[in-house]
PDB file of N, CA and C in Angstrom:
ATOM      1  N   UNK A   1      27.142 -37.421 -23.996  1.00  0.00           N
ATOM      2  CA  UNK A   1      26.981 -36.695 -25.234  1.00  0.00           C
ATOM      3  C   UNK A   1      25.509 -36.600 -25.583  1.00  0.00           C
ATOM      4  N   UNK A   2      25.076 -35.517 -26.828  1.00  0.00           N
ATOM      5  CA  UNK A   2      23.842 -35.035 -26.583  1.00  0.00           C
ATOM      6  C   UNK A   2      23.499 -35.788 -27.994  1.00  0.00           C
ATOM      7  N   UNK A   3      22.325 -36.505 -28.023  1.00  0.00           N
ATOM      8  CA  UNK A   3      22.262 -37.189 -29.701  1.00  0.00           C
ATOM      9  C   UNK A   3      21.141 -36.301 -30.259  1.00  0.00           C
ATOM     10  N   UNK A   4      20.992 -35.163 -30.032  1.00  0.00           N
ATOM     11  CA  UNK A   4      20.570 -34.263 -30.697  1.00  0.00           C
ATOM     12  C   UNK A   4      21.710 -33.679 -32.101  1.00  0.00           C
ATOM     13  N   UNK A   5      20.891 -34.099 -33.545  1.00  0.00           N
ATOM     14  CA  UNK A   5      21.261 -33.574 -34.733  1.00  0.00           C
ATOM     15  C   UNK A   5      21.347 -31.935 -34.952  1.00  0.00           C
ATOM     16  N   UNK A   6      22.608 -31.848 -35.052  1.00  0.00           N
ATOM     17  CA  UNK A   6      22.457 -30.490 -36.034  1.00  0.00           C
ATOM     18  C   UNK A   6      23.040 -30.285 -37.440  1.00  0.00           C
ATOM     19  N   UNK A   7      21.532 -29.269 -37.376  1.00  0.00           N
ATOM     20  CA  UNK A   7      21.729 -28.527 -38.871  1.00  0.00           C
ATOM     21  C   UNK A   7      22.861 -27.628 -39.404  1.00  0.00           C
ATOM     22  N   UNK A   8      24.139 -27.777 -39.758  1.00  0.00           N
ATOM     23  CA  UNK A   8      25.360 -26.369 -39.858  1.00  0.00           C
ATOM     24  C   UNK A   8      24.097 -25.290 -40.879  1.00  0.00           C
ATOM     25  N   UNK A   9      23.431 -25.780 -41.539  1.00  0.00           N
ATOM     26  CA  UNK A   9      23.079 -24.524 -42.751  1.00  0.00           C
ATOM     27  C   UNK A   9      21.328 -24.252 -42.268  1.00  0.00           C
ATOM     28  N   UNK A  10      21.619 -24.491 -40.720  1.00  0.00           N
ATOM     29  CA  UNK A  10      20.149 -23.702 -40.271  1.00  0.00           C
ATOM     30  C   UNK A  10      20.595 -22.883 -39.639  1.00  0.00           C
ATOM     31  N   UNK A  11      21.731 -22.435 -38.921  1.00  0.00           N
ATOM     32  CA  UNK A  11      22.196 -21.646 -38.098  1.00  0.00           C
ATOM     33  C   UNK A  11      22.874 -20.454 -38.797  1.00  0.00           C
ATOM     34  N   UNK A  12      22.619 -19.002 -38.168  1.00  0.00           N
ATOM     35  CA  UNK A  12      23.990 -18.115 -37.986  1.00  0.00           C
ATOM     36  C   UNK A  12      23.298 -17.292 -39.166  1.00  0.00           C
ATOM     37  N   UNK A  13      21.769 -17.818 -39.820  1.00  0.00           N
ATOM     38  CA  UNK A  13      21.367 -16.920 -40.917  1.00  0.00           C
ATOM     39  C   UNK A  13      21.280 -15.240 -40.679  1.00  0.00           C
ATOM     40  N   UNK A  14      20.699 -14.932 -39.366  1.00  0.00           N
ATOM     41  CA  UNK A  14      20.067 -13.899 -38.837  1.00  0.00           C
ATOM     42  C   UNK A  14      21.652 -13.114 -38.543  1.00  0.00           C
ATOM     43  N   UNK A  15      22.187 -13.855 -38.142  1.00  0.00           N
ATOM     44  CA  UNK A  15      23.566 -12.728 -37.968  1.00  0.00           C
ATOM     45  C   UNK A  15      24.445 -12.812 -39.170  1.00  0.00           C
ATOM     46  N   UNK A  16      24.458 -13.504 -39.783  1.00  0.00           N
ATOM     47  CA  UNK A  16      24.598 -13.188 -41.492  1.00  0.00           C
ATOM     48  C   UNK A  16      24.311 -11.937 -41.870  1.00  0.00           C
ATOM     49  N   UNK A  17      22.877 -12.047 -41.777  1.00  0.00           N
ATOM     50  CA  UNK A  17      22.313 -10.795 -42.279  1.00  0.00           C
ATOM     51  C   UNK A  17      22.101  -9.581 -42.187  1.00  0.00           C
ATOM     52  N   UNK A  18      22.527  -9.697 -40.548  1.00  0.00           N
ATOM     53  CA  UNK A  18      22.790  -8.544 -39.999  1.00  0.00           C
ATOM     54  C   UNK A  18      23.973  -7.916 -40.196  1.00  0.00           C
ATOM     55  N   UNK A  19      25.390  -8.403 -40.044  1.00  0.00           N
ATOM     56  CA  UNK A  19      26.305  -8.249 -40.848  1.00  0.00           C
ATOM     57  C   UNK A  19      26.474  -7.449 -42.177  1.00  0.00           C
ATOM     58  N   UNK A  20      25.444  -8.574 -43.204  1.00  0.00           N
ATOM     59  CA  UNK A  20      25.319  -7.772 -44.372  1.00  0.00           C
ATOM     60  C   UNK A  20      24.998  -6.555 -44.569  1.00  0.00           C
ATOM     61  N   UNK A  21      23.632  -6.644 -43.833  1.00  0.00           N
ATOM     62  CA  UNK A  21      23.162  -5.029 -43.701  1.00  0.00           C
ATOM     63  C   UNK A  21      23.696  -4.127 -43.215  1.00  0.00           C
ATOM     64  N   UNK A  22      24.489  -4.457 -41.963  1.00  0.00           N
ATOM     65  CA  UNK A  22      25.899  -3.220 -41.690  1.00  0.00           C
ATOM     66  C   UNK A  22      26.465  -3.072 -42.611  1.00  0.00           C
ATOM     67  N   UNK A  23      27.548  -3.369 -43.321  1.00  0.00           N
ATOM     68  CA  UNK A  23      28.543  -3.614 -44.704  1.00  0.00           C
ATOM     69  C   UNK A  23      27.747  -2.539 -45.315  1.00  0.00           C
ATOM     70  N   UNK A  24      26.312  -3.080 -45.671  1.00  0.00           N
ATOM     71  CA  UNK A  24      25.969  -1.947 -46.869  1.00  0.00           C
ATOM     72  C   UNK A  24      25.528  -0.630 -46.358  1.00  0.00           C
ATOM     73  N   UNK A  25      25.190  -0.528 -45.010  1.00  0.00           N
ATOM     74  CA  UNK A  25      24.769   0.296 -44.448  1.00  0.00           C
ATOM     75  C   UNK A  25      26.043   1.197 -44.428  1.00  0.00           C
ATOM     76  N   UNK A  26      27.411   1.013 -43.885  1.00  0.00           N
ATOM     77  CA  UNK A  26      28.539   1.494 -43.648  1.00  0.00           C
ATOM     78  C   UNK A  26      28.977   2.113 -45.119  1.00  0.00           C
ATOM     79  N   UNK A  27      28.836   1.082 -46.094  1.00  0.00           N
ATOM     80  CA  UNK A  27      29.069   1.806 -47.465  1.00  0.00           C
ATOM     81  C   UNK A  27      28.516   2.942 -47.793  1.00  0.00           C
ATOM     82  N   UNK A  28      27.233   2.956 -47.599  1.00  0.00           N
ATOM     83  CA  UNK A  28      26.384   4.275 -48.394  1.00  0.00           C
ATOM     84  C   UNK A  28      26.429   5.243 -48.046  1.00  0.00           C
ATOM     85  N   UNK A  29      26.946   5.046 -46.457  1.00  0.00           N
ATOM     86  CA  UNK A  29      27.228   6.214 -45.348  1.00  0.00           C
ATOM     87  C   UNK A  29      28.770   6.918 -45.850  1.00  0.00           C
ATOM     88  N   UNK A  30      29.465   5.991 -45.836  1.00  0.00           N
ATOM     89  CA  UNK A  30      30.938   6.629 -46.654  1.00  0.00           C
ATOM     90  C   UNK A  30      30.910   7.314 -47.777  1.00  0.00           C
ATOM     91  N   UNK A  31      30.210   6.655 -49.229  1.00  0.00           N
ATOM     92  CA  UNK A  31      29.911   7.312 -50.114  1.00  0.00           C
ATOM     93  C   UNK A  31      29.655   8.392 -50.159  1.00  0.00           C
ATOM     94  N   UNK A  32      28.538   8.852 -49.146  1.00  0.00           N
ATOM     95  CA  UNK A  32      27.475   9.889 -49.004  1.00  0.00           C
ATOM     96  C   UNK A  32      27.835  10.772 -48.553  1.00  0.00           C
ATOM     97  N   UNK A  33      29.298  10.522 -47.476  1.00  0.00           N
ATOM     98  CA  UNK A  33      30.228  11.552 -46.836  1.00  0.00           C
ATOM     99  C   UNK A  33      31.394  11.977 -47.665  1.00  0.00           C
ATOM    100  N   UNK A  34      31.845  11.044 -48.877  1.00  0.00           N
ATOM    101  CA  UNK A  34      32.747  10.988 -49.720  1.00  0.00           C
ATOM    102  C   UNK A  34      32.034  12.223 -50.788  1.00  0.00           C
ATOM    103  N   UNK A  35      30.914  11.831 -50.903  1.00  0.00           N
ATOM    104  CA  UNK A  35      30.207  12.936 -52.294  1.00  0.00           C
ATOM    105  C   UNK A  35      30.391  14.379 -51.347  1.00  0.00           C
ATOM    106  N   UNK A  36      29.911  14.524 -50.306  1.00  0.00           N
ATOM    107  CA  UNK A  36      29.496  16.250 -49.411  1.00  0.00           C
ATOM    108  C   UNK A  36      31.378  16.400 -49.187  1.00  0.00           C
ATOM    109  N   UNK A  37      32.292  15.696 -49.171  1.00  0.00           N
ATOM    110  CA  UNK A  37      33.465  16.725 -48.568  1.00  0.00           C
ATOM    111  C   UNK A  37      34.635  16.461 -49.444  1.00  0.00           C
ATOM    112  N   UNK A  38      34.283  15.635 -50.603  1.00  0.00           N
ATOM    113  CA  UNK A  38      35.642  15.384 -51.491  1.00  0.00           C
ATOM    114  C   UNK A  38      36.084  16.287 -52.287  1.00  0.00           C
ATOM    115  N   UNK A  39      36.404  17.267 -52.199  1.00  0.00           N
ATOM    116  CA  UNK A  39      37.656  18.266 -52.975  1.00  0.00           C
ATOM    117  C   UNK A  39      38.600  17.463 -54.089  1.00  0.00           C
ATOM    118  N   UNK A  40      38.124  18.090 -55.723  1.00  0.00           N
ATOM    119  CA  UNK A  40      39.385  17.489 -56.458  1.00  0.00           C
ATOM    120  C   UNK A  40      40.495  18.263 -55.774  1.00  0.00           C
ATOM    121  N   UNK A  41      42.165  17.755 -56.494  1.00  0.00           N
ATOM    122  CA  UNK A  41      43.270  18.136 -55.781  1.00  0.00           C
ATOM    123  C   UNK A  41      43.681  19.564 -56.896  1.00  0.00           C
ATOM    124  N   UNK A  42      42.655  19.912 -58.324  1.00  0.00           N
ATOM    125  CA  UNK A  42      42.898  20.868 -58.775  1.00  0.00           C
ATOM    126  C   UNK A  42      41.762  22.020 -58.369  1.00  0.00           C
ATOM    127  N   UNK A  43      41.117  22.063 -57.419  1.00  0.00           N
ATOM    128  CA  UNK A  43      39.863  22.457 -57.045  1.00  0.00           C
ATOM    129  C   UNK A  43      40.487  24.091 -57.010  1.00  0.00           C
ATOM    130  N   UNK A  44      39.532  24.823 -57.475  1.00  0.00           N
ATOM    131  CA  UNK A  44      40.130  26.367 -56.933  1.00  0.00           C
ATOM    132  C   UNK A  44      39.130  26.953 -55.530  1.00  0.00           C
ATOM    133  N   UNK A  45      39.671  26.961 -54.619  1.00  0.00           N
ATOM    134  CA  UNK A  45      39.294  27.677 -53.252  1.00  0.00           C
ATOM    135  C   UNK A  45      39.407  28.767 -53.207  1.00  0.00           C
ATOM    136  N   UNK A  46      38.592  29.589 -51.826  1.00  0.00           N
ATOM    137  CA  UNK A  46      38.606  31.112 -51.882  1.00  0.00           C
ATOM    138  C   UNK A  46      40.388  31.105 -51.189  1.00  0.00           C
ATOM    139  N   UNK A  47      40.478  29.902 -50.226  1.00  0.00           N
ATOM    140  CA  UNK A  47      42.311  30.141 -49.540  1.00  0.00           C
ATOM    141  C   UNK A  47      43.544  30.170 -50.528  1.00  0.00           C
ATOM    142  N   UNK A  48      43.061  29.793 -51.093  1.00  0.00           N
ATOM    143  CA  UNK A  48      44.200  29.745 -52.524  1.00  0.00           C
ATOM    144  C   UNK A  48      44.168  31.063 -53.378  1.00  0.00           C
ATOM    145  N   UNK A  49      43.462  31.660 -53.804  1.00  0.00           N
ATOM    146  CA  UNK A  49      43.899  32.658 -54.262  1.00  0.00           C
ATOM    147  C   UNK A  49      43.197  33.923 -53.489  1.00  0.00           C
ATOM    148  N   UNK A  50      43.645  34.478 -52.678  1.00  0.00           N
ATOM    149  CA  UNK A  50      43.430  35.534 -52.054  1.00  0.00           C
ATOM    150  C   UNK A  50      42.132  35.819 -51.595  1.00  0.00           C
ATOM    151  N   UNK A  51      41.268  35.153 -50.982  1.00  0.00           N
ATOM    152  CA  UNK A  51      39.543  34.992 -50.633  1.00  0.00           C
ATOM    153  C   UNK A  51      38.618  35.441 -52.012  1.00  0.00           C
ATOM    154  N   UNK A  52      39.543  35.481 -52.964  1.00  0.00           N
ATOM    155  CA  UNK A  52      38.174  35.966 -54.417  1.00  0.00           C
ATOM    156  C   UNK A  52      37.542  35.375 -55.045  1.00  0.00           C
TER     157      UNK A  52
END
């Protein structure tokens, strides 16, 4: 066995964070695609009433 000490709360920070930053990265990207193509469901279109 190795009598080398470890730290649990020195490790795993960097991929923590990377993590995190995906998460928020993935969010803003959804949002941002959510704002450019979300149609309310009372929306009036040109297909709905005769292209006018």
């Amino acid at each position: 066995m190795s009598s080398d000490r470890v730290n649990p709360s020195a490790h795993g920070w960097g991929v923590a964070a990377f993590i995190i930053a995906l998460a928020i990265i993935a969010n803003v990207t959804a949002y941002s695609i959510h704002q450019a193509t979300y149609l309310k469901p009372d929306a009036k279109t040109g297909a709905t009433h005769g292209g006018k």
